[in-house]
Protein backbone atom coordinates (compact mmCIF):
# COMPACT_ATOMS: atom_id res chain seq x y z
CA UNK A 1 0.00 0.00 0.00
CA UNK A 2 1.28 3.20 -0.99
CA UNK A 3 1.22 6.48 1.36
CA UNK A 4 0.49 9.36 -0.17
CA UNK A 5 2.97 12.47 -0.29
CA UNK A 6 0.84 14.29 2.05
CA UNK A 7 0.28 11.50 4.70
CA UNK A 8 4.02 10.47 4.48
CA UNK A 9 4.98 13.75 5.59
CA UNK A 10 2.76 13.92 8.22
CA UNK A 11 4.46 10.60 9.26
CA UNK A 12 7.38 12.66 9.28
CA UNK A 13 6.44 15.12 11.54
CA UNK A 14 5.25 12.66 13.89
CA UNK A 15 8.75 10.88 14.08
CA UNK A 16 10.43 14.36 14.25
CA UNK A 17 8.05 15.55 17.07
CA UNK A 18 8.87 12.00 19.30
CA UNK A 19 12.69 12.11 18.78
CA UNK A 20 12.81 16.29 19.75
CA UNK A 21 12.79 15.19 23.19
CA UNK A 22 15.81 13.20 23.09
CA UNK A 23 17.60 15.61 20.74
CA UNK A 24 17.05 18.17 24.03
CA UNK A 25 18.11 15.58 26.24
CA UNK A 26 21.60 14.63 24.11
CA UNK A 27 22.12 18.43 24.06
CA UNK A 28 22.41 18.13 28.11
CA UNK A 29 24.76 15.34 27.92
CA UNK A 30 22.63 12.58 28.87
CA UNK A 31 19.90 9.69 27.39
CA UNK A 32 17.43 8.36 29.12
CA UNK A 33 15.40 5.06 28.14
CA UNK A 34 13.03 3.75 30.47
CA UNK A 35 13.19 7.16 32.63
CA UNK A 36 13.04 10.72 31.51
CA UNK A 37 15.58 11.99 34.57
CA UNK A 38 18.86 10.06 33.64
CA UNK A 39 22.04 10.23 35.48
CA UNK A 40 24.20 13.49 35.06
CA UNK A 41 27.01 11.42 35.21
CA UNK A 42 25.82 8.86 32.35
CA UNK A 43 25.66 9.40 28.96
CA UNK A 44 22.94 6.33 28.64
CA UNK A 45 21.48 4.97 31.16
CA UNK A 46 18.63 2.23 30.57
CA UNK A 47 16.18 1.94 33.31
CA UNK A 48 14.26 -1.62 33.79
CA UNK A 49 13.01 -4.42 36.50
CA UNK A 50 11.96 -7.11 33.28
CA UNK A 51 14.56 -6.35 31.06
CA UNK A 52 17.94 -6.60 29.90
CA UNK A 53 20.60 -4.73 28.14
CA UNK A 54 21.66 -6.82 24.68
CA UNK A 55 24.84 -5.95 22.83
CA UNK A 56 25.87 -6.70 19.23
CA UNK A 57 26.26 -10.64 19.42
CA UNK A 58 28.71 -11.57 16.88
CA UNK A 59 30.54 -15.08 15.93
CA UNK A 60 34.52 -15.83 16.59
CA UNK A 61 34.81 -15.60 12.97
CA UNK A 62 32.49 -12.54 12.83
CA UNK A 63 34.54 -10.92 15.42
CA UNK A 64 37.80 -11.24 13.64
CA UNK A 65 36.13 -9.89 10.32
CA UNK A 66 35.75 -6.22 11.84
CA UNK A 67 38.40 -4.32 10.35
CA UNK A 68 38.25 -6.53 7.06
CA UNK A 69 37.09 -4.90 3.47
CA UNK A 70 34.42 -2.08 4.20
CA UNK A 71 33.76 -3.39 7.73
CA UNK A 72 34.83 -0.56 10.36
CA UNK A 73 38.15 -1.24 12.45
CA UNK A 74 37.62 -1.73 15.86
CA UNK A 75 38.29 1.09 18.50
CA UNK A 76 39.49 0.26 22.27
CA UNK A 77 36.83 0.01 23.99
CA UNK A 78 34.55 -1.40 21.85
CA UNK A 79 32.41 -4.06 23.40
CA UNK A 80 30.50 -7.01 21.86
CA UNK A 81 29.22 -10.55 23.06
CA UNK A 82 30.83 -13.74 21.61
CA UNK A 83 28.52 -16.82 20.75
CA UNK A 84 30.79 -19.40 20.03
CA UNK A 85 34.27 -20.90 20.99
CA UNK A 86 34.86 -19.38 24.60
CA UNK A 87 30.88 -17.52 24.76
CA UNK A 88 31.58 -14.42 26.70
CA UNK A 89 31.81 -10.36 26.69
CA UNK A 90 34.95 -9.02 24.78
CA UNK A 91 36.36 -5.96 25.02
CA UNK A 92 39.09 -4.21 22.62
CA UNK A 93 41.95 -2.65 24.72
CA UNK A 94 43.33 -1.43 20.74
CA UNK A 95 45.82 -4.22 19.81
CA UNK A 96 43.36 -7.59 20.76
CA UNK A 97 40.63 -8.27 22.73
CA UNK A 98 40.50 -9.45 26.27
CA UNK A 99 37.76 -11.50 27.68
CA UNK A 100 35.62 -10.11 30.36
CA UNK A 101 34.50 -11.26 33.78
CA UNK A 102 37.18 -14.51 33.38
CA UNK A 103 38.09 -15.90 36.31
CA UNK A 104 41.81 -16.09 35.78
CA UNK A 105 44.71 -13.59 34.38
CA UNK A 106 45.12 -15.68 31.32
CA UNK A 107 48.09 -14.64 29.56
CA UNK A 108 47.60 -10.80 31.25
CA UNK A 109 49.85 -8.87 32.99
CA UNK A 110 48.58 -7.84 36.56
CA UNK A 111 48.96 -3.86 37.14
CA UNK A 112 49.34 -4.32 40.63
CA UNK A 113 49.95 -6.33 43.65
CA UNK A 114 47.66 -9.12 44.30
CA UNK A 115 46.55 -8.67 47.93
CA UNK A 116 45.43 -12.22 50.15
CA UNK A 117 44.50 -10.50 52.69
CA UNK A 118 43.84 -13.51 55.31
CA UNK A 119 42.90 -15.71 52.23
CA UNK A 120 45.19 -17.75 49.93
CA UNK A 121 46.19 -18.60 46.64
CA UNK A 122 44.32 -22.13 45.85
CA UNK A 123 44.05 -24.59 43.46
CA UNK A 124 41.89 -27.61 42.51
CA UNK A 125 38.53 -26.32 43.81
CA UNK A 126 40.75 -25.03 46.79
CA UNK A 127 41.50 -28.31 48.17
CA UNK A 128 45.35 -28.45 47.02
CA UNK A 129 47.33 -26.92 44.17
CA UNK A 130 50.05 -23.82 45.05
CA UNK A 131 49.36 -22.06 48.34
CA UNK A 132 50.28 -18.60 49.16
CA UNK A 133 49.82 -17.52 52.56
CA UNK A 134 48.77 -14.32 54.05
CA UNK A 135 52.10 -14.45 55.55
CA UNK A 136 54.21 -15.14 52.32
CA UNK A 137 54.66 -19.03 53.26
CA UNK A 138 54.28 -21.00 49.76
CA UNK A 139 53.30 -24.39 49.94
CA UNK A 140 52.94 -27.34 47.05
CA UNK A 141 50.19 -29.77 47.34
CA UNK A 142 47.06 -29.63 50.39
CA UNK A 143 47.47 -28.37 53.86
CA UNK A 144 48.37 -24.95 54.80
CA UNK A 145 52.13 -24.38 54.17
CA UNK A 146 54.07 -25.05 57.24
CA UNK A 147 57.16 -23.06 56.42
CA UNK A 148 58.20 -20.70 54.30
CA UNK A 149 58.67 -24.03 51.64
CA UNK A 150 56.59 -26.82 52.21
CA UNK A 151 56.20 -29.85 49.01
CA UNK A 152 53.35 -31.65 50.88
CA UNK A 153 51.53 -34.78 49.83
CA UNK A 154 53.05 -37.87 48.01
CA UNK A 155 54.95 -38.05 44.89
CA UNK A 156 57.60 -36.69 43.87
CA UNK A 157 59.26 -32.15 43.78
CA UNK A 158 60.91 -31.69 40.32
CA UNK A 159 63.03 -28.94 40.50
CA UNK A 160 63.86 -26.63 36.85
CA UNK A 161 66.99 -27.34 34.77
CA UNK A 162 70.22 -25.29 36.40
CA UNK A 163 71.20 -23.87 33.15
CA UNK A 164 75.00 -24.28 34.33
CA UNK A 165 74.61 -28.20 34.15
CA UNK A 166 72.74 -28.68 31.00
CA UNK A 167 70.12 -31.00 31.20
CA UNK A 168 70.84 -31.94 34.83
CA UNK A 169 67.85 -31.46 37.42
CA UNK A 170 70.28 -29.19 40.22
CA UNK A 171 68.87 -26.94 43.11
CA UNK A 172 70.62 -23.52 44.42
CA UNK A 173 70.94 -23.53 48.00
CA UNK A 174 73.01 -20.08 49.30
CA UNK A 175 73.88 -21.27 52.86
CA UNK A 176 73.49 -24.48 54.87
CA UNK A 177 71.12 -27.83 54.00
CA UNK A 178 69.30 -28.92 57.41
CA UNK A 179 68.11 -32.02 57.61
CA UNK A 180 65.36 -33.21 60.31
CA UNK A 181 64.42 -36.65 60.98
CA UNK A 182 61.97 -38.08 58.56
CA UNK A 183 59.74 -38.53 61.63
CA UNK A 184 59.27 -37.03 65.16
CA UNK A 185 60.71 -40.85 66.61
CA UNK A 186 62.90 -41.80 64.48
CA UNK A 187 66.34 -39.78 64.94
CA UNK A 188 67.31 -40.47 61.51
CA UNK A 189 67.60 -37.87 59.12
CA UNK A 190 67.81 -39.11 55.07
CA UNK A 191 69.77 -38.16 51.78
CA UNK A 192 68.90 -41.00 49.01
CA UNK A 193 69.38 -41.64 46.08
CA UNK A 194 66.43 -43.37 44.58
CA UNK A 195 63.67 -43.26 41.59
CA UNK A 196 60.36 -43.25 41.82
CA UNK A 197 60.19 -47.04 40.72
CA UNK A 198 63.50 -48.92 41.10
CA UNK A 199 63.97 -52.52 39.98
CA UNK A 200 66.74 -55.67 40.48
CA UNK A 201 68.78 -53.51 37.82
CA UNK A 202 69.17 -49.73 39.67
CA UNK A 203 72.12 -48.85 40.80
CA UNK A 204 72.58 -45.43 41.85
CA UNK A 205 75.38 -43.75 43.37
CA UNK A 206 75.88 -40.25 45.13
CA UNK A 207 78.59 -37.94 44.28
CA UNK A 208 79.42 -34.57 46.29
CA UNK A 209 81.59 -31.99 45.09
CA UNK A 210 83.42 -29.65 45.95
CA UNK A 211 85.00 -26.40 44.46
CA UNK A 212 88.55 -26.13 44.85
CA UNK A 213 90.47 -22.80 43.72
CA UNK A 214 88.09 -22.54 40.94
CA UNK A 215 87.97 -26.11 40.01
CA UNK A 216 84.65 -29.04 40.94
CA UNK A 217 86.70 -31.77 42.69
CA UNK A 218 84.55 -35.28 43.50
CA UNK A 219 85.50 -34.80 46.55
CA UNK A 220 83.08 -37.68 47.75
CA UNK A 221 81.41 -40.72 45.86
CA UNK A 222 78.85 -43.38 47.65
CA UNK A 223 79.14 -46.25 45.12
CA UNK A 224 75.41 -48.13 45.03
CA UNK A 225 76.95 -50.82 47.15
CA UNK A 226 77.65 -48.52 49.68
CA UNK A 227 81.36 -48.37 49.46
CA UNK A 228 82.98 -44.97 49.63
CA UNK A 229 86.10 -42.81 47.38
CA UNK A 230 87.59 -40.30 49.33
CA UNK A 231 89.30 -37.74 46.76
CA UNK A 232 91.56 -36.37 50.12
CA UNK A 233 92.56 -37.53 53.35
CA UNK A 234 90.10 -38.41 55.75
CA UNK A 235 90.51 -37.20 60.04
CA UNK A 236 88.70 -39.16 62.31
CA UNK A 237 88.43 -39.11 66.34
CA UNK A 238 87.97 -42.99 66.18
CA UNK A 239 87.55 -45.38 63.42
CA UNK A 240 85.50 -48.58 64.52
CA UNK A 241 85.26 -51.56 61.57
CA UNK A 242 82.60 -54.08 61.93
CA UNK A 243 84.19 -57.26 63.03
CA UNK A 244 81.68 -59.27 65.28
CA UNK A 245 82.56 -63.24 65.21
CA UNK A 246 78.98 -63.60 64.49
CA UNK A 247 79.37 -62.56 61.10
CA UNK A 248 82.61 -64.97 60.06
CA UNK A 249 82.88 -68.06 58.74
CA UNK A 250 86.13 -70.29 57.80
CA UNK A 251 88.07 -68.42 60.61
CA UNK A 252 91.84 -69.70 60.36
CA UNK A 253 94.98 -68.41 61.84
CA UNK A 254 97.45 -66.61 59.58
CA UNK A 255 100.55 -68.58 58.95
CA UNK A 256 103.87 -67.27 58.12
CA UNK A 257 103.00 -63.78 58.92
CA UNK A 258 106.42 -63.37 59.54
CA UNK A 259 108.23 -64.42 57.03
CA UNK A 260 105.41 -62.64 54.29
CA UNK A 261 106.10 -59.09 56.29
CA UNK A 262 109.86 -59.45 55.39
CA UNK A 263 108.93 -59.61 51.72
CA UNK A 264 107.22 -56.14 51.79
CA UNK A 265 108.79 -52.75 51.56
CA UNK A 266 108.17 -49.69 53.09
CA UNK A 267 108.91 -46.71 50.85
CA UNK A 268 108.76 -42.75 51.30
CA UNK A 269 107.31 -41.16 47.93
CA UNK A 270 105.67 -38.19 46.96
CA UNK A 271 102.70 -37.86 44.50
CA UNK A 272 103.41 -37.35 41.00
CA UNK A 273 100.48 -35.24 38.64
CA UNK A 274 98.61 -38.91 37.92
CA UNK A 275 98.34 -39.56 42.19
CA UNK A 276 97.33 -35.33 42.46
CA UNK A 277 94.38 -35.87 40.39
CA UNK A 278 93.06 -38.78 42.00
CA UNK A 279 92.76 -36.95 45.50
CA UNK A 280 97.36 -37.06 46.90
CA UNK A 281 98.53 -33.72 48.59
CA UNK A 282 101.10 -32.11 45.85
CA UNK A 283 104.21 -31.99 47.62
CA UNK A 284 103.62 -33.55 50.72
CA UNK A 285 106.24 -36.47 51.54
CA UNK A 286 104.42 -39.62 52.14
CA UNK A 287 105.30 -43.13 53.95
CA UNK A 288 103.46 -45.94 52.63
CA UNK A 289 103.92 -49.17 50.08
CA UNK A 290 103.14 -49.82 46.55
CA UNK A 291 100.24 -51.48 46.39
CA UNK A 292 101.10 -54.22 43.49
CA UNK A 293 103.97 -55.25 45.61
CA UNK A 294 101.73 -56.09 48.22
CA UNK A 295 99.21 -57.35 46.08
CA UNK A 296 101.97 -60.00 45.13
CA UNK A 297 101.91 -61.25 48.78
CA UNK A 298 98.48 -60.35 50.21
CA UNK A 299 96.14 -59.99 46.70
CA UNK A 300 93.43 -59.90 49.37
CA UNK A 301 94.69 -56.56 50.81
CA UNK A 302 94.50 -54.64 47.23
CA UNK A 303 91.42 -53.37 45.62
CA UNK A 304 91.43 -52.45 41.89
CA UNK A 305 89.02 -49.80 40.48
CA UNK A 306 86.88 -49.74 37.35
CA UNK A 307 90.35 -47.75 36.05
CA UNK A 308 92.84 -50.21 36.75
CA UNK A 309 94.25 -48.22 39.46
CA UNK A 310 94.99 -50.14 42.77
CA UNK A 311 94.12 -48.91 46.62
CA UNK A 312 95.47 -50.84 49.38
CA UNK A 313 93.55 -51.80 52.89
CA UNK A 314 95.88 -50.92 55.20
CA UNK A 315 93.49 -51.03 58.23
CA UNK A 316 93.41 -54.81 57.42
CA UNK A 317 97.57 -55.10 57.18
CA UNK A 318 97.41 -54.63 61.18
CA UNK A 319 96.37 -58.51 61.82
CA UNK A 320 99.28 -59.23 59.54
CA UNK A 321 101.77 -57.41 61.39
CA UNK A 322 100.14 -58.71 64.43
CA UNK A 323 100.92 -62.19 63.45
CA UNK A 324 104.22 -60.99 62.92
CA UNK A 325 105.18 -59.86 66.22
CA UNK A 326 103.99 -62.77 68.20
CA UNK A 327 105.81 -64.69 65.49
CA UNK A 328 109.01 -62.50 66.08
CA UNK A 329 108.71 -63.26 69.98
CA UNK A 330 107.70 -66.84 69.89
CA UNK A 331 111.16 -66.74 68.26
CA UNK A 332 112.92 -64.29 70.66
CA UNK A 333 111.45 -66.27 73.64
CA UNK A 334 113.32 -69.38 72.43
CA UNK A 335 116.37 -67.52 71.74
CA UNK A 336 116.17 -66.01 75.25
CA UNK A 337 115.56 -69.69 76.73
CA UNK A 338 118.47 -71.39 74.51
CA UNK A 339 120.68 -68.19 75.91
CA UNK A 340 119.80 -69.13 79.54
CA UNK A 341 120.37 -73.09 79.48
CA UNK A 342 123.89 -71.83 77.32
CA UNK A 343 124.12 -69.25 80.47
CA UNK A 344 123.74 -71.97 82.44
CA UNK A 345 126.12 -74.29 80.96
CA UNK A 346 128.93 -72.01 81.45
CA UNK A 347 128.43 -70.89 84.64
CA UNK A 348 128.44 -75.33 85.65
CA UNK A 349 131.67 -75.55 83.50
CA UNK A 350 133.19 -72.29 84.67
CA UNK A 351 132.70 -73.60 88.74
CA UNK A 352 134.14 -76.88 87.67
CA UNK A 353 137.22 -75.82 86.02
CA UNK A 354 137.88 -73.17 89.09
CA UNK A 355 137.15 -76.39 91.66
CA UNK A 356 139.82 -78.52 89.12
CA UNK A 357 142.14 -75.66 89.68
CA UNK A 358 141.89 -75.07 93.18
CA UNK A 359 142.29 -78.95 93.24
CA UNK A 360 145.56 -78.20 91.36
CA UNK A 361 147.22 -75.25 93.34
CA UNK A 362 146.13 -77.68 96.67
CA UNK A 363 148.58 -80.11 95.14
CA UNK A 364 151.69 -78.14 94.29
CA UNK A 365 151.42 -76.48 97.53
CA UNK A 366 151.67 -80.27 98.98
CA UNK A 367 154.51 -81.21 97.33
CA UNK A 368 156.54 -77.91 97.82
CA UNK A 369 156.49 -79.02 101.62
C-alpha cells in the first residue's frame, strides 16, 4: 500500500516531534530510556526491573572480520558478546581483545599487587594446588604451608633445569642444607638416592663436590653398594670396623705372617700429577707401600678400580703385622731360653774348672812341703 505524499509527511512530523525530546536531552549530555531523569554522570542509562541490556552478538569468525574490506576497524573500547568458541563479553583494549569477567589472568599482565589479605592462593577447587599464605609461606600440594617451603603430599618435587649443568635437574641452596628426621621418633635424618620405581637392575650412586680454587673436585662418591672414594685424606676421632665373630665363617689363623712381612717394603714417595688428580697432597712427603707389591703377597689386601688403578687396605695389614710380632717373639722367647740353658752351661763348666784348679794349686802347695 502506498502512502500518499501528504500522509508520508505527516508521518514525518510525527517521528520528528517523538525524537525532539531526546535531541534536548543529548544536548544536556545525557539519554534516558526507560526514565526521563537520567544520570548526570551517564551518557545512557537504561532503566528496567523485566529487562535486559543486549549488545551486538557476533561469531569468533564474525569478530575477527571487523576491520576486514568495508567493515569498520575496531576502536578500544569497543564491546561485543561472543557466541561461540569461549561464549563471553569481549572488550578491545586497541591491539586484541581481552575476555571479560574470566576468572583467571590468562596470559595478562597484573597492574598491581595481588593482595590475600587472610585468604590464599588455591588450586583444585581449593582443596590443594600452590598455596600462598597471608604471611608469604608457599606451599605445594594440600594443607596450609608449614614453612616458608613446604612440598606436601606424596609423589615426587621436580626442580627446573640449572642452566649451568645442562640437562641436569640441580637446586641452588646459598647457605646451609638442614636435615630433620623423617619422623618425630625416628632420629634419623635421610639423603637418598632413589627413583620413583626402582627394579633388580638400579644402581645409583651419590657424588658430592666440591670447588677447589676454581675447580669441581669429586671430593666424595657413595658407590650403590655402599662403598665410599675419598678424593683427600680423611681425620677421624675414632675409626671402629665391623668385626663381630657372628658374622665370620672359615676363621683360620694366619701362617707365616712373619716371614710374608719381610717380603714387603716400606717406601717414602711423593705424588706425582697422575696420584694429584686422584685426591694425593702435591708436595707432601708420604710413607706408605706400593700397592702391586703387596698385592703380590696379600692380593686380598688390594682393591682395583673400574680404572685399573689399585688402593690398598691398610686397616686390614694390622692382623698381619700382628701375626708378625707374636711370630718374632715366639722366636725371641726361644732364643732367650736357649741363651739361659747356654748361660747356664757355662756358669756349671766355669765352677768346675775353678774347683779342678783349686784342686791343682792344693797339690803343688803339697809337694813344695
Amino acid at each position: 500500500m502506498m502512502l500518499s505524499t501528504t500522509r508520508l509527511f505527516r508521518c514525518l512530523l510525527l517521528v520528528t516531534g517523538a525524537l525532539l525530546p531526546l535531541a534536548t536531552q543529548a544536548q544536556s549530555g545525557s539519554v534516558g530510556i526507560g526514565t526521563t531523569t537520567p544520570d548526570a554522570s551517564a551518557a545512557l542509562e537504561v532503566r528496567s526491573t523485566t529487562q535486559g541490556l543486549l549488545l551486538p552478538r557476533l561469531s569468533l569468525v564474525q569478530r575477527d572480520a571487523l576491520g576486514t574490506g568495508s567493515v569498520a576497524a575496531p576502536v578500544a573500547g569497543l564491546v561485543i558478546y561472543q557466541t561461540d568458541n569461549t561464549p563471553g563479553l569481549y572488550a578491545y583494549d586497541g591491539a586484541g581483545w581481552v575476555r571479560l569477567g574470566a576468572d583467571n589472568l590468562g596470559n595478562h599482565i597484573a597492574t598491581q599487587n595481588l593482595n590475600l589479605g587472610p585468604n590464599q592462593l588455591v588450586g583444585n577447587d581449593g582443596s590443594q594446588g600452590l598455596r600462598i599464605s597471608a604471611s608469604g609461606d608457599v606451599g605445594f600440594g594440600p594443607g596450609t604451608p608449614r614453612g616458608h617451603l613446604d612440598v606436601n603430599g606424596g609423589g615426587d618435587a621436580y626442580l627446573v633445569d640449572d642452566p649451568a649443568n645442562g640437562t641436569e635437574q640441580s637446586v641452588y641452596l646459598p647457605g646451609q642444607l638442614l636435615l630433620a628426621p623423617y619422623s618425630g621418633t625416628s632420629g634419623t635424618a635421610y639423603v637418598q638416592a632413589s627413583v620413583p620405581t626402582p627394579n633388580t637392575d638400579t644402581n645409583i650412586a651419590l657424588q658430592f663436590r666440591t670447588s677447589n680454587s676454581g675447580n669441581l673436585v669429586d671430593a666424595l662418591l657413595l658407590n650403590a653398594n655402599g662403598s665410599g672414594i675419598f678424593k683427600g685424606s680423611v681425620t677421624a676421632t675414632s675409626l671402629n670396623l665391623t668385626s663381630d665373630a657372628r658374622f665370620k665363617t672359615q676363621v683360620r689363623p694366619l701362617s707365616g705372617a712373619l716371614a710374608h712381612v719381610q717380603l714387603l717394603r716400606g717406601v717414602r714417595y711423593r705424588w706425582n700429577a697422575l696420584g694429584v688428580q686422584h685426591g694425593g697432597q702435591p708436595g707432601d712427603e708420604q710413607v706408605g707401600l706400593l700397592a702391586q707389591e703387596l698385592e703380590a703377597v696379600y692380593p686380598e689386601l688390594v682393591r682395583t678400580d673400574e680404572q685399573g688403578y689399585k688402593s690398598v687396605n691398610y686397616v686390614q695389614l694390622t692382623p698381619v703385622l700382628l701375626e708378625a710380632i707374636k711370630e718374632l717373639k715366639a722366636e725371641n722367647d726361644t732364643l732367650k731360653g736357649q741363651v739361659t740353658i747356654y748361660k747356664a752351661q757355662t756358669t756349671l763348666a766355669l765352677e768346675r774348672l775353678a774347683e779342678r784348679l783349686r784342686v791343682v794349686e792344693a797339690g803343688s802347695e803339697q809337694a813344695q812341703r
